[in-house]
PDB file of N, CA and C in Angstrom:
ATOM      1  N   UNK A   1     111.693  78.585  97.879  1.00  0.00           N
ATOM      2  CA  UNK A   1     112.522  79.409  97.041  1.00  0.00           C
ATOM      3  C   UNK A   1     113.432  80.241  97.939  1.00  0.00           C
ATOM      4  N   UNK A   2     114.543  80.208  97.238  1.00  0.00           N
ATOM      5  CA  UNK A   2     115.624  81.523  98.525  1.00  0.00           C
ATOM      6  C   UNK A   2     115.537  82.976  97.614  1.00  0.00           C
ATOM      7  N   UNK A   3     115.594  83.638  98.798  1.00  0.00           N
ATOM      8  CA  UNK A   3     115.523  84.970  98.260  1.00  0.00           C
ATOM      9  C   UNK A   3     116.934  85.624  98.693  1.00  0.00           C
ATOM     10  N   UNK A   4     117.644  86.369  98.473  1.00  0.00           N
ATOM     11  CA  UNK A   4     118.960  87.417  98.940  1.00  0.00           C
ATOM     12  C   UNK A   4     118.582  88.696  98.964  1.00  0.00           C
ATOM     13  N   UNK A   5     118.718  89.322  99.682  1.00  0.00           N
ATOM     14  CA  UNK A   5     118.705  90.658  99.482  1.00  0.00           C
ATOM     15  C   UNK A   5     119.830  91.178 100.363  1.00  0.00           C
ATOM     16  N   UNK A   6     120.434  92.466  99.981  1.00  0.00           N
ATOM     17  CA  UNK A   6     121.226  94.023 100.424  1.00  0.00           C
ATOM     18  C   UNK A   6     121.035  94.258 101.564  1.00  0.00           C
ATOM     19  N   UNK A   7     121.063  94.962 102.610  1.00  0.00           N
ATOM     20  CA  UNK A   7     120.469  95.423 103.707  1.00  0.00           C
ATOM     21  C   UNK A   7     121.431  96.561 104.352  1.00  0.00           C
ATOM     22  N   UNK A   8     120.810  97.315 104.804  1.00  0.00           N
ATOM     23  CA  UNK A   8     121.875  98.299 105.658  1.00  0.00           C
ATOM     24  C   UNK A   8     122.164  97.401 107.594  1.00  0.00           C
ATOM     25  N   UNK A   9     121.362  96.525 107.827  1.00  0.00           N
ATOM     26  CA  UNK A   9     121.445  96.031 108.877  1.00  0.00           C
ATOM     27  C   UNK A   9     122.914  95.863 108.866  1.00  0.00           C
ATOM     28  N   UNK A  10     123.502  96.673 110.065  1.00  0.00           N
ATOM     29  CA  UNK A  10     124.954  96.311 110.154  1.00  0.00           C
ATOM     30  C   UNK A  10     125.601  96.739 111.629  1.00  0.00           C
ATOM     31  N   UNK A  11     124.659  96.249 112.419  1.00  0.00           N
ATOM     32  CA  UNK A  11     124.829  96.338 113.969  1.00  0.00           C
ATOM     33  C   UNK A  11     124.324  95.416 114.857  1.00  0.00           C
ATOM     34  N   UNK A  12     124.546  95.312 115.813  1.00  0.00           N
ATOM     35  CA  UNK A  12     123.450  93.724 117.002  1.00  0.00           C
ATOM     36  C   UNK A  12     122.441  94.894 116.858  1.00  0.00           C
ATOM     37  N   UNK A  13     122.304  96.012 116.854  1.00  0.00           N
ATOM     38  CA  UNK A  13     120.442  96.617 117.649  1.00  0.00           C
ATOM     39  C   UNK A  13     120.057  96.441 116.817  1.00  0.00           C
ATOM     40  N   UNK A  14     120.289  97.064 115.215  1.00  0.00           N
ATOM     41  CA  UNK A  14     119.550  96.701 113.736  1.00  0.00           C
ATOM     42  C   UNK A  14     119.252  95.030 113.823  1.00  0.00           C
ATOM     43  N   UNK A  15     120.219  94.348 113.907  1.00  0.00           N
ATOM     44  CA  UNK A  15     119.895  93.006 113.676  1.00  0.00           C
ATOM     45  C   UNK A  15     118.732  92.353 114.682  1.00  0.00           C
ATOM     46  N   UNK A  16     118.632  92.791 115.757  1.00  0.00           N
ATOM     47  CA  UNK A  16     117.758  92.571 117.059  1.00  0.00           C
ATOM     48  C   UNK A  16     116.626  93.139 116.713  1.00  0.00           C
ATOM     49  N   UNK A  17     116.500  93.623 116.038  1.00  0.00           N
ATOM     50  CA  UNK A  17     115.192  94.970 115.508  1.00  0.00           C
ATOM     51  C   UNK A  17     114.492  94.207 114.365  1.00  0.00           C
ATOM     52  N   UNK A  18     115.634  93.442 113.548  1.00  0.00           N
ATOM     53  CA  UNK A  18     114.947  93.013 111.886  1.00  0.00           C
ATOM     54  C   UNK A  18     114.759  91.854 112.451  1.00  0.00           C
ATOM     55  N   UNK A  19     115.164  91.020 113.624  1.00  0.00           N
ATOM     56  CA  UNK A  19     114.995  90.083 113.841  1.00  0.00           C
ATOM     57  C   UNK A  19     113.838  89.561 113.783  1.00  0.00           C
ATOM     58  N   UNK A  20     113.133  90.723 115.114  1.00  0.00           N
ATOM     59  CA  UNK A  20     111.526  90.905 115.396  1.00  0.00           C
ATOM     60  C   UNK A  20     110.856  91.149 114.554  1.00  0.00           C
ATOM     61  N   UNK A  21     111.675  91.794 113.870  1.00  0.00           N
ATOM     62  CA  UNK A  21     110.193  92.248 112.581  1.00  0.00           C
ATOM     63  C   UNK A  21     110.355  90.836 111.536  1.00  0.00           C
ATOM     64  N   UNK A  22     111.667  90.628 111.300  1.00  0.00           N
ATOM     65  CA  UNK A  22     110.981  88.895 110.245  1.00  0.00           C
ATOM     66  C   UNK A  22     110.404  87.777 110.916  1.00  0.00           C
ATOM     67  N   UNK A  23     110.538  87.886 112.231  1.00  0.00           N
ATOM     68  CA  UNK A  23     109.725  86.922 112.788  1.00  0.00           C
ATOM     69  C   UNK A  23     108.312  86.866 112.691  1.00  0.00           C
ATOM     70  N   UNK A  24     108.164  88.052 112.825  1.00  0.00           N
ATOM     71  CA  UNK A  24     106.249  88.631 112.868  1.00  0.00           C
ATOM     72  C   UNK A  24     106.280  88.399 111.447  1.00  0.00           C
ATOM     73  N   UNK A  25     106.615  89.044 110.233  1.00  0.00           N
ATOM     74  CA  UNK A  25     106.272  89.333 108.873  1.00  0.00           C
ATOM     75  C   UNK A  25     106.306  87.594 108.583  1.00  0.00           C
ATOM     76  N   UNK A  26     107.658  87.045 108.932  1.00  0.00           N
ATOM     77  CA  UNK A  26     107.860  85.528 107.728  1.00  0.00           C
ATOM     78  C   UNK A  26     107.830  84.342 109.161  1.00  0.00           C
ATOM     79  N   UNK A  27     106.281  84.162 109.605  1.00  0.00           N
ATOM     80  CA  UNK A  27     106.507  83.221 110.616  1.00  0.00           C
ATOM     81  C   UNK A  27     107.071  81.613 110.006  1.00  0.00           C
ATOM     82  N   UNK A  28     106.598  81.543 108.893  1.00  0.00           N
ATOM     83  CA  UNK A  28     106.922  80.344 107.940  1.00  0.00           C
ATOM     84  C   UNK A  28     108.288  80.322 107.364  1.00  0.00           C
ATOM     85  N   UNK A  29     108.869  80.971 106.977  1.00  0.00           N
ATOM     86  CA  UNK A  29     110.204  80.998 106.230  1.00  0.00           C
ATOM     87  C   UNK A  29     111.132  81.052 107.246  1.00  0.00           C
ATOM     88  N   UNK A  30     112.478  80.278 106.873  1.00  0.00           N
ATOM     89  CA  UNK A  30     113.935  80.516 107.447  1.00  0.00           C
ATOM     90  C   UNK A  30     114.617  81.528 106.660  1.00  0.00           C
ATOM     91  N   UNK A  31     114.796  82.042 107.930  1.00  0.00           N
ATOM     92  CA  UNK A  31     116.511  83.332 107.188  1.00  0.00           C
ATOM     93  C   UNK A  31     117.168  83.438 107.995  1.00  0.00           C
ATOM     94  N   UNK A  32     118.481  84.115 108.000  1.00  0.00           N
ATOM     95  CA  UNK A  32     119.552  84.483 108.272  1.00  0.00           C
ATOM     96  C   UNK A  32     119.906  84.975 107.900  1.00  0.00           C
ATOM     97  N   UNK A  33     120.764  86.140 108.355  1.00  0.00           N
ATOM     98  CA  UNK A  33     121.792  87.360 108.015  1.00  0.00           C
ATOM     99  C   UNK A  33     122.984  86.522 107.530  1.00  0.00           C
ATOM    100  N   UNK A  34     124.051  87.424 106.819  1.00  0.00           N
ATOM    101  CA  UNK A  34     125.324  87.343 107.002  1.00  0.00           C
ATOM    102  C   UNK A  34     126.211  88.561 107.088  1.00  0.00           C
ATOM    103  N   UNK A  35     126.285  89.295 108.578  1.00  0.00           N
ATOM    104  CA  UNK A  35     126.690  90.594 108.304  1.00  0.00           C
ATOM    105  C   UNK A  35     128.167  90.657 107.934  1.00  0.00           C
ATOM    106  N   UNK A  36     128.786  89.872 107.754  1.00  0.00           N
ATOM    107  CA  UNK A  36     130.762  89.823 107.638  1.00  0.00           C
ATOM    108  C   UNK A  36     130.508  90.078 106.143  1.00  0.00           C
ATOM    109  N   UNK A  37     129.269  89.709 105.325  1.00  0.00           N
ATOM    110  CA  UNK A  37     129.480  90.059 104.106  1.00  0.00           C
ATOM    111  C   UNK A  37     129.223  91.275 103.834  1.00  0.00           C
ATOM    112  N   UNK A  38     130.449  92.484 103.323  1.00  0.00           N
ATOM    113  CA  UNK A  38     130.181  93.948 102.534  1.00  0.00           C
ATOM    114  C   UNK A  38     128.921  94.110 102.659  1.00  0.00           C
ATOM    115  N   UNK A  39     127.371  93.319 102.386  1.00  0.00           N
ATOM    116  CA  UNK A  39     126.507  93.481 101.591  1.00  0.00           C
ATOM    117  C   UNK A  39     125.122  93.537 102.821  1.00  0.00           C
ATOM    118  N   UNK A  40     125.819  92.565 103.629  1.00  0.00           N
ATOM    119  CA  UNK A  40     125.185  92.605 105.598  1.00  0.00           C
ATOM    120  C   UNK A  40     123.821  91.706 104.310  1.00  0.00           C
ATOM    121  N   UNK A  41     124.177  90.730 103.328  1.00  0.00           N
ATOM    122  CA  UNK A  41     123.310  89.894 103.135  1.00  0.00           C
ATOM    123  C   UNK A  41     122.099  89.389 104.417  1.00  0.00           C
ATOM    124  N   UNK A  42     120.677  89.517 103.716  1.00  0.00           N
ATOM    125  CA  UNK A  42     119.530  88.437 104.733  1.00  0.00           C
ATOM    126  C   UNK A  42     119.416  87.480 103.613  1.00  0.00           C
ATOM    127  N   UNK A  43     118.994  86.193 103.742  1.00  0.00           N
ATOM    128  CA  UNK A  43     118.824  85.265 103.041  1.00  0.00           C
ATOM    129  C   UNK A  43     117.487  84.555 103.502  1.00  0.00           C
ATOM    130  N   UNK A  44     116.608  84.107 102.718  1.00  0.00           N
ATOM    131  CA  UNK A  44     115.585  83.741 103.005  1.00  0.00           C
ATOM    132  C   UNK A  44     115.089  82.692 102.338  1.00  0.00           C
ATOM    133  N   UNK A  45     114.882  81.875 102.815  1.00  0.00           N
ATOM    134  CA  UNK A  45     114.284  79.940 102.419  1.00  0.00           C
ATOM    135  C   UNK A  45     112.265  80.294 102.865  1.00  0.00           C
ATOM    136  N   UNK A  46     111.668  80.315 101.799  1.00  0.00           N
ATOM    137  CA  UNK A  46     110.672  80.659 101.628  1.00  0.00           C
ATOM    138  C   UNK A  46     109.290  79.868 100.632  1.00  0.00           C
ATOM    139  N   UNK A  47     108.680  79.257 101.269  1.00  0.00           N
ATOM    140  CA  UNK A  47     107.647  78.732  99.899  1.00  0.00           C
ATOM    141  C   UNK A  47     106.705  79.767  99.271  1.00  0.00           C
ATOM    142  N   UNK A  48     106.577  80.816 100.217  1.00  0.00           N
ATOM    143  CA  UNK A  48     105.601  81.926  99.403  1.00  0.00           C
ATOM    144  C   UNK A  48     106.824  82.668  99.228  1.00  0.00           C
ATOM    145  N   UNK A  49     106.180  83.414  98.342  1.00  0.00           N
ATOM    146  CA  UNK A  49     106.859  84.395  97.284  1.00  0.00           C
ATOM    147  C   UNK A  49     107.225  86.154  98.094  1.00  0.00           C
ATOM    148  N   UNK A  50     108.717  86.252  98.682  1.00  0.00           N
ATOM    149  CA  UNK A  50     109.190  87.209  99.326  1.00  0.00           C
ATOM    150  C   UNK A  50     109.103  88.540  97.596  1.00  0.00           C
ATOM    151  N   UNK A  51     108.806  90.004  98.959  1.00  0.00           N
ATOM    152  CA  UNK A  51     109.555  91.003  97.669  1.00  0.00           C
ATOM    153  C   UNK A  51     110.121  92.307  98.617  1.00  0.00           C
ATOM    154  N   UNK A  52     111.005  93.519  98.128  1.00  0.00           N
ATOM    155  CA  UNK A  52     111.538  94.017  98.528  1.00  0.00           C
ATOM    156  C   UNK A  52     110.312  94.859  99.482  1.00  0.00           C
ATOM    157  N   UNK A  53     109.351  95.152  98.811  1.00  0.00           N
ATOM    158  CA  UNK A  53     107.967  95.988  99.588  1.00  0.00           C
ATOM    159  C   UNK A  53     107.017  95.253 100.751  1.00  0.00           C
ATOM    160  N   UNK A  54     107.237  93.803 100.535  1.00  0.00           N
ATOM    161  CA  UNK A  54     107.003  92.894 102.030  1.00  0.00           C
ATOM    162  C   UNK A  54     107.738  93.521 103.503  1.00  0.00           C
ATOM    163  N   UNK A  55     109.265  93.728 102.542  1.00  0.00           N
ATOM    164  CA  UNK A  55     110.176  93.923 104.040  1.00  0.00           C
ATOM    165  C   UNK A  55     110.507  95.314 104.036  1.00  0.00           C
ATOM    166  N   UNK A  56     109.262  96.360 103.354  1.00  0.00           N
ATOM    167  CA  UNK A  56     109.504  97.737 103.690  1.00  0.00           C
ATOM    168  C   UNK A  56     109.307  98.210 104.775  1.00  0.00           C
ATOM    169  N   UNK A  57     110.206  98.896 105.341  1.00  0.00           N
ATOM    170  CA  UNK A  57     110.148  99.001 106.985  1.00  0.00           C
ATOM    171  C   UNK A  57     110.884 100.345 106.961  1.00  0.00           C
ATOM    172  N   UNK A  58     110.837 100.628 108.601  1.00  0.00           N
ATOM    173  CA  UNK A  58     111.520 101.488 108.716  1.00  0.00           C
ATOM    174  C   UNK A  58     113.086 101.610 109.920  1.00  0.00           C
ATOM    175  N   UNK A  59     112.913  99.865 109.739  1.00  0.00           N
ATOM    176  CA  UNK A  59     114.371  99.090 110.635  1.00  0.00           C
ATOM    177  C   UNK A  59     115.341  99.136 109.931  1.00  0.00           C
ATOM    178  N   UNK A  60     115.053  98.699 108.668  1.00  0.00           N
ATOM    179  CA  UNK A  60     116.463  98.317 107.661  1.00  0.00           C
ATOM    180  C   UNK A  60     116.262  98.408 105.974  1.00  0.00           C
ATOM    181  N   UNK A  61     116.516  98.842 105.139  1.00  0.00           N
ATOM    182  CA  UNK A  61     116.549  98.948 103.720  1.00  0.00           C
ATOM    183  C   UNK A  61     117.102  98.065 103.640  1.00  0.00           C
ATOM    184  N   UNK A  62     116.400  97.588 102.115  1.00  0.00           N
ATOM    185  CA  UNK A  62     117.000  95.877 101.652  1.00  0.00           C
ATOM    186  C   UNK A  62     116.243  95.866 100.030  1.00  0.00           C
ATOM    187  N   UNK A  63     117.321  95.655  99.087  1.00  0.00           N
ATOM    188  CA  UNK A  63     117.647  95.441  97.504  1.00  0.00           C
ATOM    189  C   UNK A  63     117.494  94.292  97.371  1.00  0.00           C
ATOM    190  N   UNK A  64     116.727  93.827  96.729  1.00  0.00           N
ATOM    191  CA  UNK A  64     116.905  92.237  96.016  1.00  0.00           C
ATOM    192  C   UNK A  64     118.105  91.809  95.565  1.00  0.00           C
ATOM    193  N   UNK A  65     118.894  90.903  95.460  1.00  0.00           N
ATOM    194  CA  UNK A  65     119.581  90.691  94.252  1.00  0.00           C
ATOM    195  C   UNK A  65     119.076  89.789  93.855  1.00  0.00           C
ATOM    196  N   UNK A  66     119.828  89.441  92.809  1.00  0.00           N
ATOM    197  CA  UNK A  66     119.490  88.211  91.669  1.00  0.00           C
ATOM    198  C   UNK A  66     120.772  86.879  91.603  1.00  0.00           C
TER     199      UNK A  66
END
């Protein structure tokens, strides 16, 4: 399942920071940023079920969308 979410990640150190932390949190799932988008979109290709309180941290805030 893909997930989208919001993010304030909108720098290389933030991105270098959430990097590490989705690596550890989603060793199974693919993602990628897209920071050129307004929205500094993460996108996530996932068979278990992502939610905004998985990726509560204190690197980057991140909104679901739909």
């Amino acid at each position: 399942m893909i997930y989208v979410f919001k993010t304030t990640v909108d720098s290389k150190s933030k991105f270098e920071s959430a990097s590490a932390l989705l690596h550890e949190l989603l060793p199974n799932a693919t993602w990628n940023f897209d920071l050129e988008d307004c929205d500094n979109i993460l996108r996530i290709d996932s068979e278990y079920e992502i939610s905004e309180s998985m990726l509560d941290n204190t690197i980057f805030d991140c909104i679901e969308l739909e």
